[in-house]
Protein backbone atom coordinates (compact mmCIF):
# COMPACT_ATOMS: atom_id res chain seq x y z
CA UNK A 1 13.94 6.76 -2.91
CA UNK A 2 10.62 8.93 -3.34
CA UNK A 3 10.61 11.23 -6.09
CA UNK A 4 10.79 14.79 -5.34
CA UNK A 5 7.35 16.77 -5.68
CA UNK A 6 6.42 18.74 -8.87
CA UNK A 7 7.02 22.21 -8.02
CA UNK A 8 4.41 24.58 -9.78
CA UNK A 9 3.43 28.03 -8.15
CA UNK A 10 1.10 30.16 -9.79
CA UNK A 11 1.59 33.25 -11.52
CA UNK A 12 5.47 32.24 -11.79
CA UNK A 13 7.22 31.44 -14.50
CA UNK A 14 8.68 27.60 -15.02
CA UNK A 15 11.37 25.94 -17.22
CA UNK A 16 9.46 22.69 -18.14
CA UNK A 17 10.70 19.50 -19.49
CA UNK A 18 8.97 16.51 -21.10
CA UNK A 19 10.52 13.25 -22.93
CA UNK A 20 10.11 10.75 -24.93
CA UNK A 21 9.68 7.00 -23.79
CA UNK A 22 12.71 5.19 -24.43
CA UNK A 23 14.79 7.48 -27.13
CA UNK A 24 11.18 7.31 -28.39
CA UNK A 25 11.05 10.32 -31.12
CA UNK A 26 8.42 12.41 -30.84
CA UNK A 27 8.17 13.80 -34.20
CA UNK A 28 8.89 12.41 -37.42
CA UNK A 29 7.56 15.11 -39.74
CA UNK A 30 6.60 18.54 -40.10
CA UNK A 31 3.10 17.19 -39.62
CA UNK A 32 3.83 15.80 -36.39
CA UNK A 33 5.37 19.33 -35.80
CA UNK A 34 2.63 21.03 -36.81
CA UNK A 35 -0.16 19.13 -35.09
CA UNK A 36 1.82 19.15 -31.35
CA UNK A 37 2.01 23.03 -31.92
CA UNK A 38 -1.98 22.97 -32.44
CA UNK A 39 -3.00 21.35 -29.51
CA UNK A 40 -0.25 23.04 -27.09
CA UNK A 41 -2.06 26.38 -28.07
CA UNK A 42 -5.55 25.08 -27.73
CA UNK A 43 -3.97 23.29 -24.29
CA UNK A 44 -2.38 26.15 -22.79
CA UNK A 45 -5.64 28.76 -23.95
CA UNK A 46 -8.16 26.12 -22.01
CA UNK A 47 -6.32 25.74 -18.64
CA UNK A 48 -4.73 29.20 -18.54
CA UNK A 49 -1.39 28.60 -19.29
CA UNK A 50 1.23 31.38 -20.63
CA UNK A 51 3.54 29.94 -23.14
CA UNK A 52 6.84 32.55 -23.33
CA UNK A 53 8.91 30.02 -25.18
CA UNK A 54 9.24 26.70 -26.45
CA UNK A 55 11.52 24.59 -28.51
CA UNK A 56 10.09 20.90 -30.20
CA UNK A 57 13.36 18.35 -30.20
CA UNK A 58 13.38 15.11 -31.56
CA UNK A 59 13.01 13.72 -28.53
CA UNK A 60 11.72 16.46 -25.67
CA UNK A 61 9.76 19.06 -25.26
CA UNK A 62 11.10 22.33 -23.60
CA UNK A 63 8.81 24.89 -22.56
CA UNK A 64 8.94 28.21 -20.49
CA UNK A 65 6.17 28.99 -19.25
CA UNK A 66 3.51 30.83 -16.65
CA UNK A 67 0.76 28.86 -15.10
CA UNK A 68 -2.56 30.79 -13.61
CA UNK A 69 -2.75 28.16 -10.88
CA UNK A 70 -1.56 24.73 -9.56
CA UNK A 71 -3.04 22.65 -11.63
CA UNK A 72 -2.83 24.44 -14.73
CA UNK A 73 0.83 22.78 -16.19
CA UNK A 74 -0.73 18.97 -15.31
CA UNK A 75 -4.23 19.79 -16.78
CA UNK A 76 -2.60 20.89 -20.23
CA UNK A 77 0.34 18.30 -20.50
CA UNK A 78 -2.23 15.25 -19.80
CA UNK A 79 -5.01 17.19 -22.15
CA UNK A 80 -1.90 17.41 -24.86
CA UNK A 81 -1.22 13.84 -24.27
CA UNK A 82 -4.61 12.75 -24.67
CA UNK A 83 -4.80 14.23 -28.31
CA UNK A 84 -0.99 13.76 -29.52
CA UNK A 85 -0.11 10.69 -28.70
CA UNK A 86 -3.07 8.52 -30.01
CA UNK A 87 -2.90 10.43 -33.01
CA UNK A 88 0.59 9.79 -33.38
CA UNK A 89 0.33 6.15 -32.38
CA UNK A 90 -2.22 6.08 -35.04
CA UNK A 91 -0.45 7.97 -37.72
CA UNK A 92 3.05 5.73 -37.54
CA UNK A 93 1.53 2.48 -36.91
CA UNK A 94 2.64 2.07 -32.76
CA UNK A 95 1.06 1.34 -29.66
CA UNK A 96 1.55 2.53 -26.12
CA UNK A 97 3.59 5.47 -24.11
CA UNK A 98 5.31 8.42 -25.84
CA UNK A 99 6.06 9.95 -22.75
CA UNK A 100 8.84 9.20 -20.65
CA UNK A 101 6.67 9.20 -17.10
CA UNK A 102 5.59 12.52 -15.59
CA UNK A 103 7.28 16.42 -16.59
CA UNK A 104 9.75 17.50 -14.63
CA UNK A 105 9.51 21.39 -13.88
CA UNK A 106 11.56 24.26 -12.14
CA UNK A 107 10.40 27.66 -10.93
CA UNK A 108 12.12 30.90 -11.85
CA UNK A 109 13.37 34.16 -10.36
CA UNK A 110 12.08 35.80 -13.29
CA UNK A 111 14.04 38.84 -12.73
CA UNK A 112 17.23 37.39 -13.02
CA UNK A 113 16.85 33.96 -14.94
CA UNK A 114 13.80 34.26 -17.11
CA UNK A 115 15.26 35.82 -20.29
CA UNK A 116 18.38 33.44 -19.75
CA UNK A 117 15.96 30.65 -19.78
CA UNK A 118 14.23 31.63 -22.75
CA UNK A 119 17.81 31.46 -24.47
CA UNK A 120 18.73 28.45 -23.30
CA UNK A 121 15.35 26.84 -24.58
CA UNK A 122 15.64 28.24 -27.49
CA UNK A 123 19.33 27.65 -28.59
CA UNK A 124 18.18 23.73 -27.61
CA UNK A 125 18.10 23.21 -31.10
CA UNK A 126 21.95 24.57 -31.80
CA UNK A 127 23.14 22.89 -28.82
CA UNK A 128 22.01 19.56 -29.97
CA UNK A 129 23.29 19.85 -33.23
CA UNK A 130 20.07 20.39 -35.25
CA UNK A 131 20.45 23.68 -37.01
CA UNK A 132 23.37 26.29 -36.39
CA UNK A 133 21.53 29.36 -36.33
CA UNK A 134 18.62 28.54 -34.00
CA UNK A 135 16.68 31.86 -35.37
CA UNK A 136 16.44 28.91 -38.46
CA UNK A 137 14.73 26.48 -36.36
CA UNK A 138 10.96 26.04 -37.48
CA UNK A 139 9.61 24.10 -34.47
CA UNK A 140 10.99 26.73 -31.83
CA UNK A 141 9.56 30.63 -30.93
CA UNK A 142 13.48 31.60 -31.61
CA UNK A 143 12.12 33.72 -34.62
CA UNK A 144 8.96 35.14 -32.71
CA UNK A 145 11.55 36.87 -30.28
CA UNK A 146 14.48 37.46 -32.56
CA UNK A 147 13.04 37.97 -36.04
CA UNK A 148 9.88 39.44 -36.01
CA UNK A 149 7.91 36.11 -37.10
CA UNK A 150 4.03 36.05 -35.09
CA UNK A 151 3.91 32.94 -33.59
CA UNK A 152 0.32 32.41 -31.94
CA UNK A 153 1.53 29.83 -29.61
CA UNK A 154 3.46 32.61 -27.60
CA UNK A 155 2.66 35.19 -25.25
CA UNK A 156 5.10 37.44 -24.78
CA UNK A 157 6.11 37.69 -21.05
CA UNK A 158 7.07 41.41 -19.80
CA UNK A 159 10.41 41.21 -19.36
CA UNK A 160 10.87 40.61 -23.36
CA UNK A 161 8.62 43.87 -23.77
CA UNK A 162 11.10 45.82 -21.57
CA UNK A 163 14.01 44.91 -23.99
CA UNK A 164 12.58 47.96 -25.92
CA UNK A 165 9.91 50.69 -27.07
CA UNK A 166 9.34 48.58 -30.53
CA UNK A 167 9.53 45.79 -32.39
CA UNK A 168 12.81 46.12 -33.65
CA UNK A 169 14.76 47.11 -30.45
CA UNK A 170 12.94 44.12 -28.96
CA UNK A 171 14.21 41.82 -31.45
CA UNK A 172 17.85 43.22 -31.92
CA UNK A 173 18.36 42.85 -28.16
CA UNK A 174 16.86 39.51 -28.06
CA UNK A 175 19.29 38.65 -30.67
CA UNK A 176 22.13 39.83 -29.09
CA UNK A 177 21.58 38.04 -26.25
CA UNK A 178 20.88 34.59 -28.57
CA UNK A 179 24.39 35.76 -30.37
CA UNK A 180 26.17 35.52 -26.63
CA UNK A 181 24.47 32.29 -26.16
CA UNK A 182 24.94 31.01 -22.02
CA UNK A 183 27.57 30.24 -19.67
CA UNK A 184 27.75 26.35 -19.32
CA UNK A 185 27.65 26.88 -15.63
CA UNK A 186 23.54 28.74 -16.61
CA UNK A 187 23.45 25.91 -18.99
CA UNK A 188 23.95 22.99 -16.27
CA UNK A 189 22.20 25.18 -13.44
CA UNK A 190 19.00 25.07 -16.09
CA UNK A 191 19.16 21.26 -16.49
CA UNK A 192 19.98 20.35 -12.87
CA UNK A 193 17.46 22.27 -11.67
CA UNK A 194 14.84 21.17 -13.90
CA UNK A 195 15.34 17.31 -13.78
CA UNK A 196 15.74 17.27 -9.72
CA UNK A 197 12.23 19.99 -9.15
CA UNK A 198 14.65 22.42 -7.43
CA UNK A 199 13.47 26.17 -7.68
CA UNK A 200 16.56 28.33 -9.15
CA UNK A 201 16.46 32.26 -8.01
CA UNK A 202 18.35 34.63 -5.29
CA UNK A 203 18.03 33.83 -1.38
CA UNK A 204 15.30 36.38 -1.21
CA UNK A 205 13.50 34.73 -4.11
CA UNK A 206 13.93 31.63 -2.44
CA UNK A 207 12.62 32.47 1.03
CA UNK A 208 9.52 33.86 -0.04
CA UNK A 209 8.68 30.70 -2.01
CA UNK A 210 9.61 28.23 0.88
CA UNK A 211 7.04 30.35 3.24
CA UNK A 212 4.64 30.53 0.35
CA UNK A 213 4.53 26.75 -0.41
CA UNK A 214 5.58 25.35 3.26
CA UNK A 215 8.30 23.69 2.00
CA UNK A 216 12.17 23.16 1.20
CA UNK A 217 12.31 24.68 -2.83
CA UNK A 218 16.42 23.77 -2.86
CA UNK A 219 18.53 21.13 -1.95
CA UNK A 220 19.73 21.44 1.80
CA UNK A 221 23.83 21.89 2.05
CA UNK A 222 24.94 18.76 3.86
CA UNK A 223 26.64 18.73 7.06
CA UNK A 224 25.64 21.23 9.88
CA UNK A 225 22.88 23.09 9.41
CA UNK A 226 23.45 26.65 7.58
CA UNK A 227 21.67 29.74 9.82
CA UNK A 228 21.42 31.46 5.57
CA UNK A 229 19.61 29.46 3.44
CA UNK A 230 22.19 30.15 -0.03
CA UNK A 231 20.19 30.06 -3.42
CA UNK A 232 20.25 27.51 -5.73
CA UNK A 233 23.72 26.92 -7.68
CA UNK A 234 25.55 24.71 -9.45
CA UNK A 235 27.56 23.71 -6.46
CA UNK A 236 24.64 23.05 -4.28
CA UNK A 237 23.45 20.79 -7.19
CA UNK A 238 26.32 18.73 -7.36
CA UNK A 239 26.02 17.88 -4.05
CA UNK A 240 22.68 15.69 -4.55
């Protein structure tokens, strides 16, 4: 079966996803760490690339992030990967791929799903296991948004500036919202999405975007065809 087009639209903002090769880690040390963080910024400064949040697992990168045009995402992951991974080949004595093929990317209804997405990137950490409090995590922007701590990777996307007039009303509601954590349904909407280049927002959001790009930006129901085009949810997922 051929694999389901990237979808990246300008000026939107995208949950973005890229693996290892093979349970290949990615990082085995803060230096590792360190250096990826380096060349993301210097990446996502030279092809115009927001970066609202990010989280570095063992084993995947998760970012959420705004692109100034099409090419923008493929330009920085492919510059990133032409730095990082012979350095890290280098560094730990391999040879060939770190990543796992191409990313996979989803575009948002940044209204209703980008704050929920930053959480869910950023509580990556918890969920796996790493760290309980994910505000703790040193290789995410959890404690840019929740605890005050500059993080020069990040640009701050507007929504998080409407959480409040300063600094700390920003970060206290950012926390509570980390504190409530998501829904697994969010949770599994996220991933699906993500993994199968499905577009995740309301059926407005979602008509706008099909005219805009000339093409289907959710999974078609089965059966009979609908005269509403519903948005994307977790039961239209599990039908693919």
């Amino acid at each position: 079966m051929a694999r389901h087009p990237r979808l990246v639209v300008p000026g939107y903002a995208h949950h973005v996803l890229q693996r290892g090769v093979s349970g290949q880690a990615l990082f085995s040390d803060d230096d590792d760490h360190a250096a990826f963080l380096a060349w993301l910024q210097e990446g996502a400064r030279r092809f115009s690339v927001a970066i609202h949040a990010y989280a570095l697992m063992p084993h995947a990168v998760q970012l959420l992030a705004t692109p100034i045009d099409a090419e923008g995402f493929g330009r920085m992951m492919q510059w990133i990967g032409r730095h990082y991974v012979p350095w890290f080949n280098r560094r730990h004595g391999r040879a060939g791929a770190l990543w796992s093929g191409r990313f996979k990317a989803t575009v948002l209804d940044a209204n209703a799903y980008l704050l929920p997405c930053s959480i869910f990137v950023e509580r990556m950490p918890t969920a796996q296991g790493l760290i309980e409090d994910p505000v703790r995590y040193r290789w995410s922007s959890c404690a840019h948004h929740a605890n005050g701590v500059a993080d020069a990777v990040v640009t701050d996307h507007s929504l998080y500036w409407s959480l409040g007039n300063t600094p700390f009303e920003r970060e206290a509601a950012y926390r509570e919202l980390l504190d409530k954590a998501l829904t697994d349904d969010m949770g599994n909407l996220m991933a699906a999405a993500t993994e199968r280049a499905w577009a995740i927002g309301s059926t407005t959001f979602v008509d706008k975007l099909e005219k805009q790009m000339q093409r289907p930006v959710v999974p078609r129901p089965r059966g009979r065809p609908r005269r509403v085009k519903p948005a994307i949810t977790d039961s239209t997922l599990d039908r693919k």
